[in-house]
Protein backbone atom coordinates (compact mmCIF):
# COMPACT_ATOMS: atom_id res chain seq x y z
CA UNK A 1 21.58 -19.17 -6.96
CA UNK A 2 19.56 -19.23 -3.65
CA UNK A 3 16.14 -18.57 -3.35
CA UNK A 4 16.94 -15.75 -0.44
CA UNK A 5 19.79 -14.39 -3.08
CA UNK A 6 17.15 -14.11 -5.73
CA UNK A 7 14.64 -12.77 -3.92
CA UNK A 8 16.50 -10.19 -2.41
CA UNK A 9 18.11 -9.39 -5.69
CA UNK A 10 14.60 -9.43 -7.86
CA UNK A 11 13.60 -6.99 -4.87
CA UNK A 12 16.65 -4.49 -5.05
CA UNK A 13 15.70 -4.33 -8.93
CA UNK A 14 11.91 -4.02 -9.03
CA UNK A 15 11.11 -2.52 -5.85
CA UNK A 16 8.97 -5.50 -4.85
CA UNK A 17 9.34 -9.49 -3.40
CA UNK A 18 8.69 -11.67 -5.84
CA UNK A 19 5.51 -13.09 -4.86
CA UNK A 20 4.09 -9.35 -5.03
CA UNK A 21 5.52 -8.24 -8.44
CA UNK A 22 3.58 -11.56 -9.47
CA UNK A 23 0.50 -10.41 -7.97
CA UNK A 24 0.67 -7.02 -9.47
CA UNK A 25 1.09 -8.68 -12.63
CA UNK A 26 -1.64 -10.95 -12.30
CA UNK A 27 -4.31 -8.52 -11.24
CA UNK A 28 -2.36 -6.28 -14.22
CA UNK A 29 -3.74 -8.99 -16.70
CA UNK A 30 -6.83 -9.67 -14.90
CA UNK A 31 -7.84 -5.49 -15.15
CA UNK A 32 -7.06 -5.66 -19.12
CA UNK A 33 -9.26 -8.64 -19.51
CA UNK A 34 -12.19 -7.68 -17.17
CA UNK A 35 -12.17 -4.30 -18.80
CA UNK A 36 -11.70 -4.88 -22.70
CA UNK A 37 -13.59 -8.34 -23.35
CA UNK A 38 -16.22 -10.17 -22.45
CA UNK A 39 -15.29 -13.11 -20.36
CA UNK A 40 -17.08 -14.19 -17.37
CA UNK A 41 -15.12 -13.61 -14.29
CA UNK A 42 -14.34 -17.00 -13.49
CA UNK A 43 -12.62 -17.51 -17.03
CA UNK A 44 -10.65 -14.50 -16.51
CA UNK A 45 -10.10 -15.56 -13.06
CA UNK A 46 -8.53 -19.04 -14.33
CA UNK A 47 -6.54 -16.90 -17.28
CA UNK A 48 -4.70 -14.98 -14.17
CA UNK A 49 -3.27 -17.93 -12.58
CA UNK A 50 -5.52 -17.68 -9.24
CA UNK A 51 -6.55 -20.77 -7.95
CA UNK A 52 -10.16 -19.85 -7.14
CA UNK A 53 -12.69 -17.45 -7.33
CA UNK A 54 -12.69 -16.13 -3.93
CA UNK A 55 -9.19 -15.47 -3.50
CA UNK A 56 -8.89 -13.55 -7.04
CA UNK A 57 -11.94 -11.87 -6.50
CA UNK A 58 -10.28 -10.32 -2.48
CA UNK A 59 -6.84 -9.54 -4.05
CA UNK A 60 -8.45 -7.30 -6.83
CA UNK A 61 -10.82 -5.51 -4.60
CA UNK A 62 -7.65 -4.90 -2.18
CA UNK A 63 -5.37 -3.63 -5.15
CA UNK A 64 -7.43 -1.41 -7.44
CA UNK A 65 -10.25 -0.85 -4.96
CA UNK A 66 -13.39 -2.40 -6.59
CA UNK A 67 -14.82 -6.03 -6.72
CA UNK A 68 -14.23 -7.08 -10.30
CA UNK A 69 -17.82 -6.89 -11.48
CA UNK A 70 -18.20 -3.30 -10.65
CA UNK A 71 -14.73 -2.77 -12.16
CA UNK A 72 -16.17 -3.93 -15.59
CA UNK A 73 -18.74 -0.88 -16.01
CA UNK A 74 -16.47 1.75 -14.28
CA UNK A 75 -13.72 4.00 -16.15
CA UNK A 76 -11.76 7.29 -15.22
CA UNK A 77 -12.55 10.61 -16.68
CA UNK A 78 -9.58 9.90 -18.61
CA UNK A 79 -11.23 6.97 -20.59
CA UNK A 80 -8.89 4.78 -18.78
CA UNK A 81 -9.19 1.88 -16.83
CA UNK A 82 -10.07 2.74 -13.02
CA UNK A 83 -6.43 3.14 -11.30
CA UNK A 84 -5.92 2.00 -7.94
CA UNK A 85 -6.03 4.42 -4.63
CA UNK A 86 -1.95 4.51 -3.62
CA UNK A 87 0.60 5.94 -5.76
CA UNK A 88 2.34 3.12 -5.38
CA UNK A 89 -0.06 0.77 -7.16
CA UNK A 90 -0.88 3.69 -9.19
CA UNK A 91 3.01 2.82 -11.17
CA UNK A 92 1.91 -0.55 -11.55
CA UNK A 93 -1.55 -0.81 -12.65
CA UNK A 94 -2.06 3.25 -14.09
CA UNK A 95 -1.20 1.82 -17.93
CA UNK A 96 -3.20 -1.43 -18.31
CA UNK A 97 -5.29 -1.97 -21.57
């Protein structure tokens, strides 16, 4: 199988390139452990696959909205983790704990 059938394939299913749905996932993780244990944010940076600091700490800020430290203290009315701005996200990242 090619890597352009694949792609195109894992897109048609999921609703998202690869590379994204991995993202999604990543920050997905990332949320759960930020939120529910004590870690410093380097070790849960290094647990989510990002190579450093900076870059984990920019793609969580763009996808749920906060830096990951203020993330830590911050929950929805709900009692749930914070959810992301777009509905879109929303799908992804509304269940993670």
């Amino acid at each position: 199988m090619s890597e352009r059938f694949f792609s195109r394939a894992f897109h048609r299913s999921t609703g998202l390139p690869p590379y994204h749905y991995l993202t999604f996932r990543r920050i997905k993780c990332a949320k759960a452990l930020v939120h529910s244990t004590g870690l410093p944010l380097v070790e849960v940076e290094l647990h989510g696959g990002f190579r450093s600091y900076d870059r984990f700490a920019a793609m969580f800020r763009r996808l749920v909205g906060t830096s990951p430290r203020r993330f830590r203290g911050v929950e929805c009315p709900r009692g749930e983790p914070r959810c992301a701005k777009s509905r879109r996200r929303r799908a992804w990242f509304g269940a993670c704990a």
